[in-house]
Protein backbone atom coordinates (compact mmCIF):
# COMPACT_ATOMS: atom_id res chain seq x y z
CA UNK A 1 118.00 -71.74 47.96
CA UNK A 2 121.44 -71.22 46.40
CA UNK A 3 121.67 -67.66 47.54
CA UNK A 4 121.28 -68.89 51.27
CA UNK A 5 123.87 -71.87 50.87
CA UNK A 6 125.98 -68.75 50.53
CA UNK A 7 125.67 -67.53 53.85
CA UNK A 8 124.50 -70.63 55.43
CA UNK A 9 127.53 -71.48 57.59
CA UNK A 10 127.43 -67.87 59.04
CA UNK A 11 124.06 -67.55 60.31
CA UNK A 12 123.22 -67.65 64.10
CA UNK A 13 120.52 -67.35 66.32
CA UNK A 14 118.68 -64.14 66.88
CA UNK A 15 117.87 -64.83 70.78
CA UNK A 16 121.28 -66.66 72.07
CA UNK A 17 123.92 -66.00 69.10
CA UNK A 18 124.31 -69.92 68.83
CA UNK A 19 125.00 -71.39 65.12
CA UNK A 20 121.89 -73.14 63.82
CA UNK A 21 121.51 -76.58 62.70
CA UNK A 22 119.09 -77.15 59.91
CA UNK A 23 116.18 -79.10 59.90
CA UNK A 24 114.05 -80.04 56.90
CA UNK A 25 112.27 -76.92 56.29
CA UNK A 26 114.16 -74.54 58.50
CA UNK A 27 116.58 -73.91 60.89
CA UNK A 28 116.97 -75.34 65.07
CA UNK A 29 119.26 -73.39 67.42
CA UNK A 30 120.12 -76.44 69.61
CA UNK A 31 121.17 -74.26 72.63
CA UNK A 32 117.30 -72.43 73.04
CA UNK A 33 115.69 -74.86 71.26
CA UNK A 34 114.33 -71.75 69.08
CA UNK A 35 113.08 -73.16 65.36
CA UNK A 36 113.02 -70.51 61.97
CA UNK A 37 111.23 -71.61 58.93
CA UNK A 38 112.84 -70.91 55.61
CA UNK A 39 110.06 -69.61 53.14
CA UNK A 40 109.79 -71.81 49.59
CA UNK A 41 112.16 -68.97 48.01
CA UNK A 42 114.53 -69.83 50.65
CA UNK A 43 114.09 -66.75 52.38
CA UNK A 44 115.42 -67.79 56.41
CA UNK A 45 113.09 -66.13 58.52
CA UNK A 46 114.73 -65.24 61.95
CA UNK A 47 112.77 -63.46 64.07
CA UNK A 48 111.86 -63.64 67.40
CA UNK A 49 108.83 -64.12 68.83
CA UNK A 50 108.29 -60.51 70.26
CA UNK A 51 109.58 -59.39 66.91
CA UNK A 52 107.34 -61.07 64.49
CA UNK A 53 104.24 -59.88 66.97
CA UNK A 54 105.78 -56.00 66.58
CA UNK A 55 106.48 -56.28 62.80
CA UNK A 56 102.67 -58.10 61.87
CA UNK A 57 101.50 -54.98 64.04
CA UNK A 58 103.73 -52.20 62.09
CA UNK A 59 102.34 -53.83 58.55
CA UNK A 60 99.00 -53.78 59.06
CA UNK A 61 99.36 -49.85 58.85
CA UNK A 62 97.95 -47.93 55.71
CA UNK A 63 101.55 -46.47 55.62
CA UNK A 64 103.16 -50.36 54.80
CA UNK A 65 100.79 -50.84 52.67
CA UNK A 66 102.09 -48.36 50.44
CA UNK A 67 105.81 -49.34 51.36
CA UNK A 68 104.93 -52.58 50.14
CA UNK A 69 103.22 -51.69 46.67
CA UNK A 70 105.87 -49.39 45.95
CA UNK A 71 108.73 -52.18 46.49
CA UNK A 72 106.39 -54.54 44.52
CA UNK A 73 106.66 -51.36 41.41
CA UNK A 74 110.48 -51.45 41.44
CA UNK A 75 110.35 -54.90 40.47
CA UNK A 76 107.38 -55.35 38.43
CA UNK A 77 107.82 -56.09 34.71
CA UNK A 78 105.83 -56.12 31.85
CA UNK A 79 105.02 -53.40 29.78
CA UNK A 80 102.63 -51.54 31.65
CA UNK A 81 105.06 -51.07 34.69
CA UNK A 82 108.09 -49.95 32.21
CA UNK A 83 105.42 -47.38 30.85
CA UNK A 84 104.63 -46.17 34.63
CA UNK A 85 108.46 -45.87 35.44
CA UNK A 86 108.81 -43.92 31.99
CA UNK A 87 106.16 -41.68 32.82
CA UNK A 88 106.75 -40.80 35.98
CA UNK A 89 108.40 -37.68 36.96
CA UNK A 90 112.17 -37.45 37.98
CA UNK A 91 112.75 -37.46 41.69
CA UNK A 92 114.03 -34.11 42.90
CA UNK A 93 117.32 -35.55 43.90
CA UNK A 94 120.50 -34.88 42.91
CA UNK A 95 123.15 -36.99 44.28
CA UNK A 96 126.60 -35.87 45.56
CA UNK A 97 129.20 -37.71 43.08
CA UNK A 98 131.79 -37.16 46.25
CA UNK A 99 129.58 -39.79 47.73
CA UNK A 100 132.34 -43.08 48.45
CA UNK A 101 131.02 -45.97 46.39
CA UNK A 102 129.37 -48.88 48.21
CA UNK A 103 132.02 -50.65 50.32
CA UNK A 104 131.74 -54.42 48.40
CA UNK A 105 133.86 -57.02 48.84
CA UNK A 106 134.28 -59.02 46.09
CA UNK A 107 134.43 -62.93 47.32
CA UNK A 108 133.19 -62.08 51.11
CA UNK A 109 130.18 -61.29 53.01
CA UNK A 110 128.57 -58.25 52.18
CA UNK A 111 125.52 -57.10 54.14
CA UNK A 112 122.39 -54.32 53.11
CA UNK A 113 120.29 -53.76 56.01
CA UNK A 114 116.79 -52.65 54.86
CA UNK A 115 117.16 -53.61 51.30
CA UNK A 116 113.42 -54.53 49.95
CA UNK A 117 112.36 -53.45 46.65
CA UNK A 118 115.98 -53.65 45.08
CA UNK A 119 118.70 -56.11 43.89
CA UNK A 120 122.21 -55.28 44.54
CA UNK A 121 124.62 -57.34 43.03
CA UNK A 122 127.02 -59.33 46.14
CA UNK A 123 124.82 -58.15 48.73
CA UNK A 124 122.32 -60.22 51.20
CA UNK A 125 119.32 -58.17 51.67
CA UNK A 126 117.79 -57.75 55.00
CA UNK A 127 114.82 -56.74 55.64
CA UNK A 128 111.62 -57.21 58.17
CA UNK A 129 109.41 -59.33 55.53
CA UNK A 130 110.26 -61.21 52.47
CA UNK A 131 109.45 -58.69 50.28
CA UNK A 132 110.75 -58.33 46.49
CA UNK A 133 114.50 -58.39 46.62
CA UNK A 134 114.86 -59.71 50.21
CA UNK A 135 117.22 -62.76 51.47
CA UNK A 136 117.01 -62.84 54.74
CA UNK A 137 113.84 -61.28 57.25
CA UNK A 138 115.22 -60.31 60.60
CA UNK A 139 115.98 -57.32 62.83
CA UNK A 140 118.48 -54.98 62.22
CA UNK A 141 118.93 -54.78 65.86
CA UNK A 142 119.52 -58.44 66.27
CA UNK A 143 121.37 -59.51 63.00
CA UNK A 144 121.55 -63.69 62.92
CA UNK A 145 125.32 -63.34 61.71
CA UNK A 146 128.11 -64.13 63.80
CA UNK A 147 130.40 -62.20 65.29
CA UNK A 148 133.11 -60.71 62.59
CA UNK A 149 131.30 -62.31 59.89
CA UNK A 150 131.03 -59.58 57.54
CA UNK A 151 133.10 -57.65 55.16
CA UNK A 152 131.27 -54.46 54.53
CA UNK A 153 127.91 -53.58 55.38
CA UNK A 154 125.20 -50.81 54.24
CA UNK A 155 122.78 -49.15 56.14
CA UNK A 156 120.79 -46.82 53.44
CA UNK A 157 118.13 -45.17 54.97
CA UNK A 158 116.95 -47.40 57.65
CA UNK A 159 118.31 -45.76 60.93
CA UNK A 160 115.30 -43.34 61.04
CA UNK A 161 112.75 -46.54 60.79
CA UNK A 162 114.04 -48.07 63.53
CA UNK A 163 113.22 -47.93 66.92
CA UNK A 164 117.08 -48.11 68.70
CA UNK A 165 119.42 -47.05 65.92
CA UNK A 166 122.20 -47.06 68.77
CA UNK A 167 121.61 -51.11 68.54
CA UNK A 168 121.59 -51.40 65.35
CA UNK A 169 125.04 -49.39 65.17
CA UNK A 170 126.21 -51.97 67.59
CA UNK A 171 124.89 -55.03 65.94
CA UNK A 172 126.81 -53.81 63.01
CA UNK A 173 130.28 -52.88 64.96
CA UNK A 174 129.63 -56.98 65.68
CA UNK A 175 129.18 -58.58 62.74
CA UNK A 176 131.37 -56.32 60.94
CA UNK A 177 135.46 -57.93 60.49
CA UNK A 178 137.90 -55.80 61.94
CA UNK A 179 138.82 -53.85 59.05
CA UNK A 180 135.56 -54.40 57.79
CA UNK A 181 133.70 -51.43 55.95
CA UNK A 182 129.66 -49.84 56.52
CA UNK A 183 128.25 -46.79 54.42
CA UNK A 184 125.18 -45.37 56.20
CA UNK A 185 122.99 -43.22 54.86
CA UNK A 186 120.60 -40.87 56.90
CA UNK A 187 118.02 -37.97 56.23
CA UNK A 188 118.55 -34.99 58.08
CA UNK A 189 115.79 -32.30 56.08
CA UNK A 190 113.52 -34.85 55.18
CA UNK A 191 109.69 -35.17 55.36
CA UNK A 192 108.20 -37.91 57.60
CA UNK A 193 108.13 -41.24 55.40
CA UNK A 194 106.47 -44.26 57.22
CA UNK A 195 108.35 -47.39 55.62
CA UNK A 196 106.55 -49.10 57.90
CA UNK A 197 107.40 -46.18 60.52
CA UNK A 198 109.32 -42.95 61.13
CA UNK A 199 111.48 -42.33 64.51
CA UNK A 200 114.22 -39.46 64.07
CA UNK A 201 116.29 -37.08 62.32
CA UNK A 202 120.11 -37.00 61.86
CA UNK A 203 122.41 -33.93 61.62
CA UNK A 204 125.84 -34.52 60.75
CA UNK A 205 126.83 -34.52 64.32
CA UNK A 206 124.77 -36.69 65.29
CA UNK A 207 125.79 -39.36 62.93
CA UNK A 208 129.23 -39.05 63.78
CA UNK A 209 128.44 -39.42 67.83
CA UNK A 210 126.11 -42.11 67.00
CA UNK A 211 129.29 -44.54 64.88
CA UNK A 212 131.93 -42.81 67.51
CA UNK A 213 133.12 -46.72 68.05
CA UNK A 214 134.16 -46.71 64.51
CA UNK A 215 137.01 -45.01 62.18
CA UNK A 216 135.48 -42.38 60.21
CA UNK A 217 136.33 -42.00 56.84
CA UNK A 218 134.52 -39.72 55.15
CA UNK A 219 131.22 -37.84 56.20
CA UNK A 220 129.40 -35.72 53.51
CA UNK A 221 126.04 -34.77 52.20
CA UNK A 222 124.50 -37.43 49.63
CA UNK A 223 121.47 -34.78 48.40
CA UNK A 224 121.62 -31.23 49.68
CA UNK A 225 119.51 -28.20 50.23
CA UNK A 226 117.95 -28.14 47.18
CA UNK A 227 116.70 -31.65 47.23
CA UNK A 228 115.67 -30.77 50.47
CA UNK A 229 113.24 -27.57 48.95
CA UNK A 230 112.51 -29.58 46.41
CA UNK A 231 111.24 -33.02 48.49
CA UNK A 232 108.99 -30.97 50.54
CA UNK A 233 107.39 -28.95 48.79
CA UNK A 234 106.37 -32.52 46.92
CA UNK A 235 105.02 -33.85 49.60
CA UNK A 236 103.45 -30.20 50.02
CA UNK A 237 101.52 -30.81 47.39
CA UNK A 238 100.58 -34.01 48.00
CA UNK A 239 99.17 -33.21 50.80
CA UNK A 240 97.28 -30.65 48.97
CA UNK A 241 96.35 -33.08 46.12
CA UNK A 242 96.08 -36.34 47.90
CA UNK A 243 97.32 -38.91 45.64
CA UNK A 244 95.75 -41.66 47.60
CA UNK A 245 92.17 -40.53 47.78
CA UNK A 246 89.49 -42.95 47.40
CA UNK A 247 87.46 -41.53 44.44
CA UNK A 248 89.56 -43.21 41.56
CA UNK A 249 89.08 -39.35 39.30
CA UNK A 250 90.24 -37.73 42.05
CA UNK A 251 93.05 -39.92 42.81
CA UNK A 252 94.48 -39.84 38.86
CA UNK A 253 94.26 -35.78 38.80
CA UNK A 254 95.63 -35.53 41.92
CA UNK A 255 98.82 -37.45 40.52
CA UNK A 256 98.86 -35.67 37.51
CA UNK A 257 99.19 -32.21 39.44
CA UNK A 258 101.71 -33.49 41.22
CA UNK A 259 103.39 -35.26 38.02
CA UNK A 260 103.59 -31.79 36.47
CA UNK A 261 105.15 -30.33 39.44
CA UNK A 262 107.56 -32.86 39.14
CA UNK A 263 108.17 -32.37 35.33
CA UNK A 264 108.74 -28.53 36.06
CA UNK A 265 110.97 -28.39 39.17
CA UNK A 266 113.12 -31.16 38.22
CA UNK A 267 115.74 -28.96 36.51
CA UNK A 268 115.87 -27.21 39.76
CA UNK A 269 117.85 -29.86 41.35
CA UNK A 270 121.18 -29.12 39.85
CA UNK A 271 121.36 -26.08 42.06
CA UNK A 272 123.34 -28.22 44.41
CA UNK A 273 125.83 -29.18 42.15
CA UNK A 274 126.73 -25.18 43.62
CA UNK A 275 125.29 -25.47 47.05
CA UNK A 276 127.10 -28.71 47.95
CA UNK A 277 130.01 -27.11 48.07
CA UNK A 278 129.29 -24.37 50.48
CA UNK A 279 130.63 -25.54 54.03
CA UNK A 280 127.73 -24.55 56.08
CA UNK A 281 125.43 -27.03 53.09
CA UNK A 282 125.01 -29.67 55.80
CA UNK A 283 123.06 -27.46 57.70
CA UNK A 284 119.60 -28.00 55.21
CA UNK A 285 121.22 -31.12 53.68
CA UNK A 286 118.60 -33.49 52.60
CA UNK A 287 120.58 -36.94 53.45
CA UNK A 288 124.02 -37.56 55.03
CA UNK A 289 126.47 -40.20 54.42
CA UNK A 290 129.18 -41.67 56.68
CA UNK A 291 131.65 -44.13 55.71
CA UNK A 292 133.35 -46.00 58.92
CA UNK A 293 136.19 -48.92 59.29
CA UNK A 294 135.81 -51.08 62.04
CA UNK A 295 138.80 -51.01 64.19
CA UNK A 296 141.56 -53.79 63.48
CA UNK A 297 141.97 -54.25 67.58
């Protein structure tokens, strides 16, 4: 519960924007009489009703089920799961060191939409369910902050799960402080990856129409062409060798196939330590990054 105490003071209602009053065991919004429950982790869950229906729907799918035991992996311990991680093969991903750092304020509020399965140090994770690594379930398009609240926020890799990105942009321009600091992070050449779902694309146009309420700072690619190749011709072969079929022999050399392939073309990656440079590289870039300032007026 001490992570919440936090961010207590800053929290507001999903449906009317009104600051909540706590109750024993959750949270009252005395203007819509709306109630939230806070989990035993101290997790505040503020959705609405319409959204907890959608999101119960969206992880029922065989596609969140997988979301969710791969989140659970990142944060498993114990021998066995250091051995897995150790095994595994290298993602095909090479990362652009150009990319800014993560915009962090050190004593203010710092905000990571979509940010199961991880801990960031001086962030509060949101996410749809109280998964591993998650402080606060809501949606992105109706964030229970108020209004100039935040100091920085991050948006990695979420905009193509969600249904409206356009109001989650905007839900960020309003929590954000003028001044205030958000690092998105988009796919562009990127197979479809249902974490619950999968909506859209993002060239580097786009992403700059879609913050065009914000300062720009910097717009780049994060992992370029080759990660691209690389990425799907991985799920290529999984595809081909379906690491998720039901007959458990099947299923284990199935993932060693596509183990080796990882082994092998891992060394390919480093191509776009070449490629990244080339101005026309954002034309088969993998993901995209934009770094925006809110406006001071």
């Amino acid at each position: 519960m001490s992570a919440f105490r936090n961010w207590r003071e800053q929290l507001c209602c999903p449906q009317c924007r009104c600051p909540l009053a706590e109750h024993e065991g959750g949270l009252d919004c005395p203007q819509c009489r709306s109630r939230y429950e806070i989990t035993a982790a101290g997790v505040p869950l503020l959705l609405t009703p319409a959204d907890r229906q959608r999101f119960a729907q969206l992880l029922e799918t065989a596609s969140a089920a997988r979301m969710q035991e791969e989140y659970a992996r990142r944060t498993r311990a114990g021998w066995r799961a250091r051995l897995w991680r150790g095994l595994s093969p290298p993602l095909p991903v090479y990362h652009n060191p150009a990319e800014p750092p993560l915009p962090r304020h050190p004593d203010g509020l710092n905000l990571w939409l979509g940010g199961a399965g991880r801990e960031t140090p001086g962030f509060v994770n949101l996410d749809l369910a109280p998964f591993a690594g998650v402080h606060l379930v809501a949606h992105a398009g109706r964030i229970p902050f108020a209004e100039n609240s935040c100091d920085a926020v991050a948006c990695d890799a979420l905009l193509e799960h969600v249904e409206d990105p356009a109001a989650v942009v905007a839900e960020i321009r309003r929590v954000l402080k003028p001044g205030g600091h958000v690092l998105a992070v988009v796919p562009f050449c990127h197979p479809w990856h249902g974490y619950p779902a999968d909506y859209q694309r993002f060239s580097r146009d786009g992403l700059e129409r879609l913050f065009a309420g914000f300062d720009s700072v910097s717009v780049g690619i994060r992992t370029g062409p080759t990660t691209a190749l690389l990425t799907f011709f991985t799920y290529y072969w999984k595809l081909v060798f379906p690491v998720h079929a039901r007959n458990p022999v099947r299923r284990w050399v199935n993932r060693a196939l596509v183990a080796a392939w990882g082994w092998l073309s891992a060394p390919l990656r480093y191509l776009d330590v070449w490629l990244n440079r080339r101005p026309d590289a954002h034309t088969l870039a993998n993901h995209l990054y934009l770094l925006a300032r809110k406006p001071e007026k």
